[in-house]
C-alpha atoms as a PDB file:
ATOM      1  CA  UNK A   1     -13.820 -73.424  40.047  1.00  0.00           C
ATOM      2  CA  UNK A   2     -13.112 -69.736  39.438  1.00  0.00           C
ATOM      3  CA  UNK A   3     -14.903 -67.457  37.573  1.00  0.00           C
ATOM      4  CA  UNK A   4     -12.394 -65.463  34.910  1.00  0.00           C
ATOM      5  CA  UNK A   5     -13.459 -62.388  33.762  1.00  0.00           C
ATOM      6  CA  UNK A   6     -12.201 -59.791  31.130  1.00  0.00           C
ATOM      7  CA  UNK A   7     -12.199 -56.336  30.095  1.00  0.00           C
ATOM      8  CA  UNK A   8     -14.219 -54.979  27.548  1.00  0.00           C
ATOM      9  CA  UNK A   9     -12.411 -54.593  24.352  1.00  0.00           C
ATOM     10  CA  UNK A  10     -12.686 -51.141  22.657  1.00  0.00           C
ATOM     11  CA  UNK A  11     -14.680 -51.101  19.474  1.00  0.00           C
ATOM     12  CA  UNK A  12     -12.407 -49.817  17.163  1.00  0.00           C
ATOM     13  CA  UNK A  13     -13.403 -48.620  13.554  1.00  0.00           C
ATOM     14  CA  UNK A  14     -13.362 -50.251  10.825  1.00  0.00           C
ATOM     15  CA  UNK A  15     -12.614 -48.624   7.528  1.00  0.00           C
ATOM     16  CA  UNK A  16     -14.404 -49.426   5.014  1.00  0.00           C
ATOM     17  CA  UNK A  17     -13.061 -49.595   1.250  1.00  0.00           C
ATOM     18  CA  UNK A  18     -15.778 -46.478   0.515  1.00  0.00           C
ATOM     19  CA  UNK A  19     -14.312 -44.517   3.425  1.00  0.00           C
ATOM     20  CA  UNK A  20     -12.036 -42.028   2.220  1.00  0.00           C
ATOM     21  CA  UNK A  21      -8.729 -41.129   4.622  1.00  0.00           C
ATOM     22  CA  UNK A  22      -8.078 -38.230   6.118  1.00  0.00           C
ATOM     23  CA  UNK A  23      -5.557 -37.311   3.834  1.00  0.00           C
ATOM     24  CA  UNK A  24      -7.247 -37.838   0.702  1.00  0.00           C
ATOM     25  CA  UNK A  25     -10.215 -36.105   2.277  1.00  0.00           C
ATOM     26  CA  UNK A  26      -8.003 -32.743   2.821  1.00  0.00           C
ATOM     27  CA  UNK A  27      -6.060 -33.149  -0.503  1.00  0.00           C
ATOM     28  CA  UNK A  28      -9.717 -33.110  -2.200  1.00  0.00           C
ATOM     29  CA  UNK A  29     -10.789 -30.006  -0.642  1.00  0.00           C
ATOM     30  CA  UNK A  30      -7.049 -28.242  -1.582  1.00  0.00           C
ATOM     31  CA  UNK A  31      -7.369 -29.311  -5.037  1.00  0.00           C
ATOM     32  CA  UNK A  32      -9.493 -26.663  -6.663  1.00  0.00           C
ATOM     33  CA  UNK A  33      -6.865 -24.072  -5.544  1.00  0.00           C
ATOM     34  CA  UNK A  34      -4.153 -25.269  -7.303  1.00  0.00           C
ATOM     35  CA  UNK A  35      -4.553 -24.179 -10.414  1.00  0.00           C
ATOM     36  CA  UNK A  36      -4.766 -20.659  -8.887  1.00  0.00           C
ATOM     37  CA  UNK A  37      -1.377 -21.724  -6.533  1.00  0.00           C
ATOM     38  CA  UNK A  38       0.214 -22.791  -9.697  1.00  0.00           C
ATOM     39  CA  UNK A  39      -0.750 -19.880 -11.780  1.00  0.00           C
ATOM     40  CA  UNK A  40       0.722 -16.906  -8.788  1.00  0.00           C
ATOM     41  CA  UNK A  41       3.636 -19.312  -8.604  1.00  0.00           C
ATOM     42  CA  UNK A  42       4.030 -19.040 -12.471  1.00  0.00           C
ATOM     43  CA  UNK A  43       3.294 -15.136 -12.597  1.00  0.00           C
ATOM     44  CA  UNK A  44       4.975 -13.770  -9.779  1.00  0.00           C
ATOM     45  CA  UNK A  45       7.555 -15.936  -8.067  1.00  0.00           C
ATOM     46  CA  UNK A  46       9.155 -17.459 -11.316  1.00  0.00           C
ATOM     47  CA  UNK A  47      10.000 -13.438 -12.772  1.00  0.00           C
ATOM     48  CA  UNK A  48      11.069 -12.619  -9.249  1.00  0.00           C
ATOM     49  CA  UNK A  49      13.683 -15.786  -9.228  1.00  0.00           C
ATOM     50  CA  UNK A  50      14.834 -14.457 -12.447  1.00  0.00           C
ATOM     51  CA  UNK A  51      15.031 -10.848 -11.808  1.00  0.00           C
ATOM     52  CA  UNK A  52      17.359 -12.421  -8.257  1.00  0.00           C
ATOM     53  CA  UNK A  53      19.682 -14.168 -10.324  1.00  0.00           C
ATOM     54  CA  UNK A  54      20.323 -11.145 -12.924  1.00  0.00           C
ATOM     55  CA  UNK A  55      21.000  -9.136  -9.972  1.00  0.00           C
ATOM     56  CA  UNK A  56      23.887 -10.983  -9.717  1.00  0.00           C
ATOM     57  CA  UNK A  57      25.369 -10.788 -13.295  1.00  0.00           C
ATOM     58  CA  UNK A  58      27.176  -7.373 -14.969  1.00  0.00           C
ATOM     59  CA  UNK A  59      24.649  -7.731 -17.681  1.00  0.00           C
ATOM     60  CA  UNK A  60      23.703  -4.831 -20.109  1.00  0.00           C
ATOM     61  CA  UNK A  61      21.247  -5.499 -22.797  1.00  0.00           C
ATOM     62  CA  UNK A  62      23.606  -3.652 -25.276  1.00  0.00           C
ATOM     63  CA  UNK A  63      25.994  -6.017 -24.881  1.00  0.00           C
ATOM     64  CA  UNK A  64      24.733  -9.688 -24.295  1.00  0.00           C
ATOM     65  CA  UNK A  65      27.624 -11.560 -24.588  1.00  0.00           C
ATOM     66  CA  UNK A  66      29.776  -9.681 -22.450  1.00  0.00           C
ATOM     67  CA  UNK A  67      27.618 -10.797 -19.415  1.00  0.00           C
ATOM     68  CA  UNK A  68      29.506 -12.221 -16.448  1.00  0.00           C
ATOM     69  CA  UNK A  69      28.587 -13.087 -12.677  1.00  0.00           C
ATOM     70  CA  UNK A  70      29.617  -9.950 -10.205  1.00  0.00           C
ATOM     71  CA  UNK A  71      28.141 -11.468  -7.044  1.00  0.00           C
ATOM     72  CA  UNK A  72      26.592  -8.132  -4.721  1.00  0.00           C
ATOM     73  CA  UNK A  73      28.519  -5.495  -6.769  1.00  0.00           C
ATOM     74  CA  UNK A  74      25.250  -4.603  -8.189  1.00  0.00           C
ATOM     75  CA  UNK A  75      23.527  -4.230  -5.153  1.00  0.00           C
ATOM     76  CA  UNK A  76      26.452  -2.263  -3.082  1.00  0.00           C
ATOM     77  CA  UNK A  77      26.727  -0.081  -6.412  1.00  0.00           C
ATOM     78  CA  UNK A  78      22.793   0.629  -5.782  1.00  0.00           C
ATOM     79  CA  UNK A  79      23.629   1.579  -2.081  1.00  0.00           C
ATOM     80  CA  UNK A  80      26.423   4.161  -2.900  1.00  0.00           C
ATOM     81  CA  UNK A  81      25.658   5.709  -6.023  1.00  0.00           C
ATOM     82  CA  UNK A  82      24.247   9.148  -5.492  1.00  0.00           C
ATOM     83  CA  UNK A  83      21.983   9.555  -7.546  1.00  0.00           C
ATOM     84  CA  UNK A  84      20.192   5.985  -6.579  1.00  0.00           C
ATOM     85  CA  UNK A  85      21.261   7.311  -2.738  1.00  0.00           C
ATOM     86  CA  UNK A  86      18.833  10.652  -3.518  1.00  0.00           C
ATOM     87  CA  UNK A  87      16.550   8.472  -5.529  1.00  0.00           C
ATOM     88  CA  UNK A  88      15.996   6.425  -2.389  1.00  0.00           C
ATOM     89  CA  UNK A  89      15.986   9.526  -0.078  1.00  0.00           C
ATOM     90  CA  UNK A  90      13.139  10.890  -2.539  1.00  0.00           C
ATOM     91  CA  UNK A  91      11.317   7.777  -2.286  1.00  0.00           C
ATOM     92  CA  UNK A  92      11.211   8.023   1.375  1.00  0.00           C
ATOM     93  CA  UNK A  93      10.101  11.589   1.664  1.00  0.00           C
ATOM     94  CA  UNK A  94       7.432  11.116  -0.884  1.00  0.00           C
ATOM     95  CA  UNK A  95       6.116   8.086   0.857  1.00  0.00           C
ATOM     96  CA  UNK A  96       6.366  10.096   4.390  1.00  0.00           C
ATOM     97  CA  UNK A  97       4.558  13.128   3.176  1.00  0.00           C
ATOM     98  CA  UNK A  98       1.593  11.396   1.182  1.00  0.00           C
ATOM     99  CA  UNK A  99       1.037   8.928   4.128  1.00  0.00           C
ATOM    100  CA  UNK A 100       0.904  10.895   7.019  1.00  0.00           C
ATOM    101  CA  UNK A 101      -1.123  14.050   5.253  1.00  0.00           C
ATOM    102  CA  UNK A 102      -3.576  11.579   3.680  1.00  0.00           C
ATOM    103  CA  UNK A 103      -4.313  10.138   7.419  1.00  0.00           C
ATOM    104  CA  UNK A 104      -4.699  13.538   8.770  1.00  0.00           C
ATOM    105  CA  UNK A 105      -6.909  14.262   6.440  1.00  0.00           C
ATOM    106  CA  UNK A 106      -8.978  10.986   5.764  1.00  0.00           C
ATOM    107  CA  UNK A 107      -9.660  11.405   9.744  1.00  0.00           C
ATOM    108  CA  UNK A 108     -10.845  14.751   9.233  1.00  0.00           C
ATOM    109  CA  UNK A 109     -13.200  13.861   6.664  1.00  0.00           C
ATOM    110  CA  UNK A 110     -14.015  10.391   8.637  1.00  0.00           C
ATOM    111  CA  UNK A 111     -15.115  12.329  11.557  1.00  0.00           C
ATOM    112  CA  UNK A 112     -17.218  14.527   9.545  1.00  0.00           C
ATOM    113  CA  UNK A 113     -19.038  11.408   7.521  1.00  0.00           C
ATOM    114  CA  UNK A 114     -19.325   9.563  10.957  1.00  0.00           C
ATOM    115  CA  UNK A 115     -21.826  12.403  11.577  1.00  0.00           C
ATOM    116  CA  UNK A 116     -26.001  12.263  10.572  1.00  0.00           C
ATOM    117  CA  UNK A 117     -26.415  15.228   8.271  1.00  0.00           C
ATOM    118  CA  UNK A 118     -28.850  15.367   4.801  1.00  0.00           C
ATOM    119  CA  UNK A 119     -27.019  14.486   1.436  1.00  0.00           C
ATOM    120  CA  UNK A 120     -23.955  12.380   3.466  1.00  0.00           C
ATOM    121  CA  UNK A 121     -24.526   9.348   0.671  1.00  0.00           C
ATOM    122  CA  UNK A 122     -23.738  11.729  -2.012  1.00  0.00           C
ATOM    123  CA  UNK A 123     -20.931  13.162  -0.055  1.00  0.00           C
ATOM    124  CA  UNK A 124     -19.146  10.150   0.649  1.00  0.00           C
ATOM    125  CA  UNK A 125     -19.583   8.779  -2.737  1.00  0.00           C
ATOM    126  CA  UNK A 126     -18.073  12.325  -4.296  1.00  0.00           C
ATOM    127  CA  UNK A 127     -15.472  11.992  -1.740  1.00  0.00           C
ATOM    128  CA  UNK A 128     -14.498   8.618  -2.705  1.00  0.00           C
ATOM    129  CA  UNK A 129     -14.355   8.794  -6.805  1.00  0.00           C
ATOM    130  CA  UNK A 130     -10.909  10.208  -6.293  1.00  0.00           C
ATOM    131  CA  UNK A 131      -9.962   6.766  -5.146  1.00  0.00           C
ATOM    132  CA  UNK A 132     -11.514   5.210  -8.334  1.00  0.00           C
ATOM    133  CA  UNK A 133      -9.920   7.397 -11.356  1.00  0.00           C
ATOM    134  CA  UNK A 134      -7.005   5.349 -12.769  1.00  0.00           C
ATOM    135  CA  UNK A 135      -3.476   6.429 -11.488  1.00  0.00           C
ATOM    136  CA  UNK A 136      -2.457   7.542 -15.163  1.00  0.00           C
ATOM    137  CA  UNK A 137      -5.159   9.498 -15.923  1.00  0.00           C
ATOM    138  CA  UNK A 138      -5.340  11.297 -11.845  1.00  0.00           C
ATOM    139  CA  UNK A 139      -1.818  12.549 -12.420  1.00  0.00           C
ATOM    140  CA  UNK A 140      -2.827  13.790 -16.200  1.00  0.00           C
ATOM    141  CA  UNK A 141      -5.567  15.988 -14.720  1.00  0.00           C
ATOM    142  CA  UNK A 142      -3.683  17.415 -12.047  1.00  0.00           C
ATOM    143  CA  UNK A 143      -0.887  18.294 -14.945  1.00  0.00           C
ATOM    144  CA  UNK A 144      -2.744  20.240 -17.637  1.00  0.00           C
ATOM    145  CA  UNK A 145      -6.444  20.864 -15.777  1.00  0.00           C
ATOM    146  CA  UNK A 146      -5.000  22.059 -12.416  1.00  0.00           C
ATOM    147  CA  UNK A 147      -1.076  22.687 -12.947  1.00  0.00           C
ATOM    148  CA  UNK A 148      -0.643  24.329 -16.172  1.00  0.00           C
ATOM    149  CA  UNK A 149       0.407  27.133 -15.767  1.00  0.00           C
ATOM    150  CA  UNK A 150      -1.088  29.126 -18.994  1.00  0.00           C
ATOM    151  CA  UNK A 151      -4.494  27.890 -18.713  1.00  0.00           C
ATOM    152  CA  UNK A 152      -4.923  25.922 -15.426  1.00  0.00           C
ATOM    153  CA  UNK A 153      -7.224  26.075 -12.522  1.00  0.00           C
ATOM    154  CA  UNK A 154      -5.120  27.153  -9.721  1.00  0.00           C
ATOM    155  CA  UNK A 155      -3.476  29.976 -12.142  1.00  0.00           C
ATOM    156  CA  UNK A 156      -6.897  30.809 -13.615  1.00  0.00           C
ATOM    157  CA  UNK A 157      -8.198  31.653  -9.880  1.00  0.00           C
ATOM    158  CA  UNK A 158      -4.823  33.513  -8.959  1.00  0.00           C
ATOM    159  CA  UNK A 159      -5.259  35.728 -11.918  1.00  0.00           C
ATOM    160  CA  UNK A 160      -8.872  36.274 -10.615  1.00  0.00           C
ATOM    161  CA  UNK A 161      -7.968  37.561  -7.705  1.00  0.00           C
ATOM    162  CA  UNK A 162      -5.189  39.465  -9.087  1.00  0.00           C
ATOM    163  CA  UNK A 163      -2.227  37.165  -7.891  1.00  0.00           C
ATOM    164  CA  UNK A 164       1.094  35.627  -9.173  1.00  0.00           C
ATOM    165  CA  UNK A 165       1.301  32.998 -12.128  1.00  0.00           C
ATOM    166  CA  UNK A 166       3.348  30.264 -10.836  1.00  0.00           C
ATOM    167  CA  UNK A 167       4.661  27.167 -12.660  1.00  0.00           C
ATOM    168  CA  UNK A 168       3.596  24.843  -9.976  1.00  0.00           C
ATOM    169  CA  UNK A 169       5.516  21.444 -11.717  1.00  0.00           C
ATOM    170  CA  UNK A 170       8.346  23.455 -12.681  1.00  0.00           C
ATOM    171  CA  UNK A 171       8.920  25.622  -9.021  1.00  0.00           C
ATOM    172  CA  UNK A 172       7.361  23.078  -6.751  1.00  0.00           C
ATOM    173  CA  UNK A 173       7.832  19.710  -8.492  1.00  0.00           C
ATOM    174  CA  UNK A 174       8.326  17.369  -5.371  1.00  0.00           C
ATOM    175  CA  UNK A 175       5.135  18.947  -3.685  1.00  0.00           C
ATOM    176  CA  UNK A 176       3.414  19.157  -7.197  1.00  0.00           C
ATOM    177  CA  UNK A 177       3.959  15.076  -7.395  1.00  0.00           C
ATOM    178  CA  UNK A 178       2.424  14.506  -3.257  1.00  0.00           C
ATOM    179  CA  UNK A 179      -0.406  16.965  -4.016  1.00  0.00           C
ATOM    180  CA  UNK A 180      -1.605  14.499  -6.919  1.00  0.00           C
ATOM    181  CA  UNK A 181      -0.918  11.404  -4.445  1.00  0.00           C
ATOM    182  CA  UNK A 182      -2.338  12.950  -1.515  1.00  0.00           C
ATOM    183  CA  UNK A 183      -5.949  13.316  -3.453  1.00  0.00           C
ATOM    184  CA  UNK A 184      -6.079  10.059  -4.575  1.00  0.00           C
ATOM    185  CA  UNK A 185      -5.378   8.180  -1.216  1.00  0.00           C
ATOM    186  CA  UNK A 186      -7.015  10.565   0.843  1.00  0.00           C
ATOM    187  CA  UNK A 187     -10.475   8.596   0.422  1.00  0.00           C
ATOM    188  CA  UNK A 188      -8.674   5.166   1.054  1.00  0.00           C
ATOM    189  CA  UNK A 189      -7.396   6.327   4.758  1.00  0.00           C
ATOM    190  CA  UNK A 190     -11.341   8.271   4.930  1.00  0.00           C
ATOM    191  CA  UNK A 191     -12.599   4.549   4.410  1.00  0.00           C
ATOM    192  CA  UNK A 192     -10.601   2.819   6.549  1.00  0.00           C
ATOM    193  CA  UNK A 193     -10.804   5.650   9.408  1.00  0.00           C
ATOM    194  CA  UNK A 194     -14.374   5.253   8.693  1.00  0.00           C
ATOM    195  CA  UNK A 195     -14.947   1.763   9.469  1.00  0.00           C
ATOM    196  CA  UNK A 196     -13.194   2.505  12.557  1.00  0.00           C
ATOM    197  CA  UNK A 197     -15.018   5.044  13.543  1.00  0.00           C
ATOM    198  CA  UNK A 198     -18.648   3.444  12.982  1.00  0.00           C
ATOM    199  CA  UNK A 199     -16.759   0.394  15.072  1.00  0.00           C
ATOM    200  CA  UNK A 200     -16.445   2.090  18.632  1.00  0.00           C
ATOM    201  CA  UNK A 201     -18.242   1.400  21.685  1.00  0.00           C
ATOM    202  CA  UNK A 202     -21.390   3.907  21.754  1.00  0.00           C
ATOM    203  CA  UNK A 203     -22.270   2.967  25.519  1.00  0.00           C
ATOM    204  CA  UNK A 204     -19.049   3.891  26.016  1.00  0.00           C
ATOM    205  CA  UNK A 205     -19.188   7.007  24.178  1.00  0.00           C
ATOM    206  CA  UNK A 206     -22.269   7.736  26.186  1.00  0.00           C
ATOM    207  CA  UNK A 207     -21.133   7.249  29.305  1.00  0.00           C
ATOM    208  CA  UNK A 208     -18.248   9.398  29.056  1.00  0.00           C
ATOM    209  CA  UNK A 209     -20.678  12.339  28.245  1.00  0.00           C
ATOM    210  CA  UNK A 210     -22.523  11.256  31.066  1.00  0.00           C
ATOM    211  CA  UNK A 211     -19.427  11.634  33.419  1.00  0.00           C
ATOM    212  CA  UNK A 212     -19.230  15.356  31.780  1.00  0.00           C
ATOM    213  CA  UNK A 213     -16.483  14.804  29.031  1.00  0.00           C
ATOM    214  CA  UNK A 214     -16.595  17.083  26.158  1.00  0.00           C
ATOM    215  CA  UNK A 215     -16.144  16.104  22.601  1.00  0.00           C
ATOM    216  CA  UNK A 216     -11.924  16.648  22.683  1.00  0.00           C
ATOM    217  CA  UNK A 217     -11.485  14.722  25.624  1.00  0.00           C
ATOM    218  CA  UNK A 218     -13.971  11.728  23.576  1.00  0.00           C
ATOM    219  CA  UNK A 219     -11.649  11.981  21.074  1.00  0.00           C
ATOM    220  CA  UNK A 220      -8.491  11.994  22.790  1.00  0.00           C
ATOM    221  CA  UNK A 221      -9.283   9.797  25.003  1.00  0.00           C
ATOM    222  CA  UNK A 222     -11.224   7.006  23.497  1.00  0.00           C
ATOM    223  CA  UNK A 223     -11.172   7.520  19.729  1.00  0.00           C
ATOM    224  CA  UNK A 224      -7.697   7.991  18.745  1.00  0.00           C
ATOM    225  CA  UNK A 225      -6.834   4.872  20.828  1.00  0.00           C
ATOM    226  CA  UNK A 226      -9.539   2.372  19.200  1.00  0.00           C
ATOM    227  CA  UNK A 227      -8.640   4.173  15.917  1.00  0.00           C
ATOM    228  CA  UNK A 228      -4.736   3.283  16.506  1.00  0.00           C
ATOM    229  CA  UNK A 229      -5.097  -0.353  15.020  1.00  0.00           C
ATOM    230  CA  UNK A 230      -7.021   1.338  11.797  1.00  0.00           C
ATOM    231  CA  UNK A 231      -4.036   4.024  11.491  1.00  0.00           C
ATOM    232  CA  UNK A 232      -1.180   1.669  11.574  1.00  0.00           C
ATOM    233  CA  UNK A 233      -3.530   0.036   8.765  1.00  0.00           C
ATOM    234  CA  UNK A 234      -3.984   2.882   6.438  1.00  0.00           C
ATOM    235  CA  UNK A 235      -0.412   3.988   7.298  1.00  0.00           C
ATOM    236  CA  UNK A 236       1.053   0.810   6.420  1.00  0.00           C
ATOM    237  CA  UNK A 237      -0.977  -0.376   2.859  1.00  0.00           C
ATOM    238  CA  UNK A 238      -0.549   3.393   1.729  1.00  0.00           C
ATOM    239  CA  UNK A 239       3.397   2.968   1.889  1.00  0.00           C
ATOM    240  CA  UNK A 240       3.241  -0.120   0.060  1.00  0.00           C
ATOM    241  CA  UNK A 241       1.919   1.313  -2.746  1.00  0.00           C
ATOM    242  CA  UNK A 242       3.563   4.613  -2.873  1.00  0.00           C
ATOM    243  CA  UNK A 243       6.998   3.047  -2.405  1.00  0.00           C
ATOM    244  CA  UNK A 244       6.564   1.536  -5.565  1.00  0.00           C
ATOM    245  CA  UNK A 245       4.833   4.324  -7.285  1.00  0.00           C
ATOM    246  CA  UNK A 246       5.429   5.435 -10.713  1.00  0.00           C
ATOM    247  CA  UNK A 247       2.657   6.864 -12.470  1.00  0.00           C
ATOM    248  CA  UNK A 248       2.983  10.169 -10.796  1.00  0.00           C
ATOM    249  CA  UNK A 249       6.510  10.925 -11.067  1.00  0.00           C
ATOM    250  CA  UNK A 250       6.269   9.224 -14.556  1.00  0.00           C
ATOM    251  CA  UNK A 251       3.204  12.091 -16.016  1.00  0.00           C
ATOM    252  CA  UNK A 252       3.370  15.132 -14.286  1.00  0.00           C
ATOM    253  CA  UNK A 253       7.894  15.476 -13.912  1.00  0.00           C
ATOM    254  CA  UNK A 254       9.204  12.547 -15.640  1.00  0.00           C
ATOM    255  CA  UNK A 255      11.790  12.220 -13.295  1.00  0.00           C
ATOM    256  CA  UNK A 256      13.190  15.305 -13.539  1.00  0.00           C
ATOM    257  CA  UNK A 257      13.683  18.132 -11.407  1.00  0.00           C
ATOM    258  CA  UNK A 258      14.824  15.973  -8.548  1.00  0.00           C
ATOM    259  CA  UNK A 259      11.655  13.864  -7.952  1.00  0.00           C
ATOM    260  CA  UNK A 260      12.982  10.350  -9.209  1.00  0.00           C
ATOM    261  CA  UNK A 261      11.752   7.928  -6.853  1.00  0.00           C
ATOM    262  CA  UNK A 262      13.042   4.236  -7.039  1.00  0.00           C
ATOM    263  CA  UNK A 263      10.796   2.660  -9.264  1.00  0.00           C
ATOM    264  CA  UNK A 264      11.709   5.463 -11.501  1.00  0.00           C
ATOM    265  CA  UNK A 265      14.777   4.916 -11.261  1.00  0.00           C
ATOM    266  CA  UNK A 266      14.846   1.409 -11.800  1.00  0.00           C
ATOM    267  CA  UNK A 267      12.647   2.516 -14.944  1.00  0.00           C
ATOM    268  CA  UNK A 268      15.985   4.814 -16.478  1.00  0.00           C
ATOM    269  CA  UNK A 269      18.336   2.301 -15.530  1.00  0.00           C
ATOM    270  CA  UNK A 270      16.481  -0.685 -17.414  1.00  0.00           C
ATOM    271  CA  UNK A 271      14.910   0.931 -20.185  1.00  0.00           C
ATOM    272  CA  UNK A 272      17.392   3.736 -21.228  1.00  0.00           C
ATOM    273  CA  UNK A 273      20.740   2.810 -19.645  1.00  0.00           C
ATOM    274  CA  UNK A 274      20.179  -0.936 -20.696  1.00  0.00           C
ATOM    275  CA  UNK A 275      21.708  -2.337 -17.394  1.00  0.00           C
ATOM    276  CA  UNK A 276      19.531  -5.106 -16.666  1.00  0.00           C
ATOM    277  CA  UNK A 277      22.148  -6.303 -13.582  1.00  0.00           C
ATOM    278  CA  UNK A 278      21.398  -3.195 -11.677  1.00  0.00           C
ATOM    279  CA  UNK A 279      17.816  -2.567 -12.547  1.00  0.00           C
ATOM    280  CA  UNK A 280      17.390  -5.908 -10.977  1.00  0.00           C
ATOM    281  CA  UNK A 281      18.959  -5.186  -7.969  1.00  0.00           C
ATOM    282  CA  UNK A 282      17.927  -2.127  -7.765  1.00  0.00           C
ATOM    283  CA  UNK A 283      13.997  -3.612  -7.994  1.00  0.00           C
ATOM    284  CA  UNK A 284      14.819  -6.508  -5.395  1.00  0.00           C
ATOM    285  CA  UNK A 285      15.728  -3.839  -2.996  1.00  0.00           C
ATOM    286  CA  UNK A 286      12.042  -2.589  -3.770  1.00  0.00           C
ATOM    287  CA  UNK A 287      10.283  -5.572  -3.043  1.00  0.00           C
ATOM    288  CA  UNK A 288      12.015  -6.522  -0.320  1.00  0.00           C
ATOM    289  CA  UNK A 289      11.310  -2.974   1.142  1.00  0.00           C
ATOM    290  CA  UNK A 290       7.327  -3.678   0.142  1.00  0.00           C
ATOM    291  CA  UNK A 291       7.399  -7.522   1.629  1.00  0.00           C
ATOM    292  CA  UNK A 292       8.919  -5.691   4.972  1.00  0.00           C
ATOM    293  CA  UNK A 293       5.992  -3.000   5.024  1.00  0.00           C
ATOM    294  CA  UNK A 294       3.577  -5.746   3.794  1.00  0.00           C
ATOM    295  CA  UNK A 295       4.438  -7.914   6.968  1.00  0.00           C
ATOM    296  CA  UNK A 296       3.521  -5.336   9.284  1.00  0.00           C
ATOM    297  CA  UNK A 297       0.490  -4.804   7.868  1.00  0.00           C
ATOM    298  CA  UNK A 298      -0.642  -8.106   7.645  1.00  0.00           C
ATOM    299  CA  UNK A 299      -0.155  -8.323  11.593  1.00  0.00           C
ATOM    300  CA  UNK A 300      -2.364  -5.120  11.712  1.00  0.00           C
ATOM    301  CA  UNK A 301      -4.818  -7.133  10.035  1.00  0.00           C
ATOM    302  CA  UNK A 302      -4.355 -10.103  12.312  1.00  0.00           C
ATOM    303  CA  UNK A 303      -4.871  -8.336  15.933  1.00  0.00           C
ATOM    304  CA  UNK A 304      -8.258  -6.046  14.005  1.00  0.00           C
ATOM    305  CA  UNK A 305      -9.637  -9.297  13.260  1.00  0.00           C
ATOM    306  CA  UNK A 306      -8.182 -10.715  16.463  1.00  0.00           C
ATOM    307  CA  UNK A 307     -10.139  -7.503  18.168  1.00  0.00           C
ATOM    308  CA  UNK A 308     -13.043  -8.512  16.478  1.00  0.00           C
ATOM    309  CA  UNK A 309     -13.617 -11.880  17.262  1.00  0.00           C
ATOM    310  CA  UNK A 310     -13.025 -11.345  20.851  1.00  0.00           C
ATOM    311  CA  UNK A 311     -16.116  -8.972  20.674  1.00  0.00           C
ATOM    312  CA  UNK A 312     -18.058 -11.126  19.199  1.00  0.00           C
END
């Protein structure tokens, strides 16, 4: 008589009727957001489908009947035309000019706040109301407290000293419009820098002065390369928002004078030339700029946290 033997069964578990699955389980935790998935959806994506599918149509407001479907004619007419050509041109140089001053600068006054001196929290905070004024109101007091030219600041102190009486909007508009932007984003790019900055490596830092390395060769050599990641940053959420800037151009020049930007542009063609075809083209070209910029960014933001995590 042999003796039969046999292998031990895995338990397996049982679910119970209490026992949630696994997909209810997850579909429980996702359901508070979906009243905020279903509200962006409503708010943003269902005006950008429409605004796509009148940039497809000859359609001017004046006119509503006459509407009929043109295909990309809108958008080539947005690529050729010259004055959309300059307002895109002017778009780019005012993004190019606020971005890269406003770093230079927000890393000059980074540097300076990364230091130990008496009164630094009321510094920084004075540095960083410009930041904080609303976008309307910014470009109003750079227009009649600083740039008018009968009773402005910059005139009043040229007439002090005994100089000329410019008509800064007027002679300079282009620069008069990236002075205004430059002041306001300045203490974003300080902020950002900033965090950077109070992020490095002080053994490291240490060291180096140990070795004999003077202050330049820190900063050359070990700052500006932990600071790249926070550059690209700044560099790339400060173009978002001044390729779709209007405020500025809107206050202080109106347009005029050769300093209509896209959005502005987008603004005349809508709103005073009643062509809601090409507006809408015109503002697709925008976003789709923006979601390009945006994408970069949010890598930026990836490999910082990325950075951090590894440090941890």
């Amino acid at each position: 008589m042999t003796a039969t033997t046999t292998a031990p069964v895995a338990a397996t578990p049982v679910r119970t009727a209490h026992q949630p699955s696994a997909r209810l389980r997850a579909w429980a935790t996702r359901a508070p957001l979906l009243p905020a998935l279903i509200f962006m959806i409503v708010v943003t994506q269902l005006p950008f489908v429409a605004t796509l599918v009148i940039s497809f149509f000859d359609w001017n407001a004046l006119y509503p009947k006459a509407r009929h479907f043109t295909g990309v004619d809108n958008y080539r007419q947005v690529l050729t035309d010259p004055d959309l050509r300059h307002s895109v041109w002017t778009t780019v140089l005012l993004t190019v000019a606020v971005v890269l001053v406003s770093l230079v600068l927000g890393l000059a006054l980074a540097l300076l706040l990364d230091r130990r001196f008496r009164g630094r929290g009321m510094v920084r905070t004075l540095l960083i109301a410009p930041f904080l004024v609303v976008p309307v109101a910014a470009a109003l007091l750079w227009k009649h407290v600083l740039f008018n030219p009968e009773y402005g600041l910059f005139n009043g102190l040229l007439h002090y000293v005994g100089g000329p009486q410019p008509d800064w909007i007027s002679g300079t508009p282009l620069l008069a419009v990236e002075a205004s932007l430059i002041w306001q984003w300045t203490p974003f790019m300080m902020l950002i820098l900033l965090a950077g900055l109070q992020s490095r490596d002080h053994q490291q830092i240490e060291a180096a002065r140990v070795d004999g390395a003077g202050d330049w060769q820190i900063f050359r050599h070990l700052t500006l390369p932990h600071l790249r990641r926070y550059l690209e940053l700044g560099a790339l959420l400060g173009s978002i928002y001044i390729v779709q800037n209007f405020d500025a151009v809107f206050t202080l020049t109106s347009g005029g004078l050769g300093t209509a930007n896209l959005p502005y542009t987008v603004y005349q063609t809508f709103y005073q030339a009643h062509e809601n075809g090409l507006a809408s083209a015109a503002g697709v070209l925008v976003v789709i700029g923006s979601i390009i910029i945006a994408t970069f960014a949010l890598r930026v933001v990836s490999s910082l946290f990325r950075e951090e995590v590894s440090r941890a």
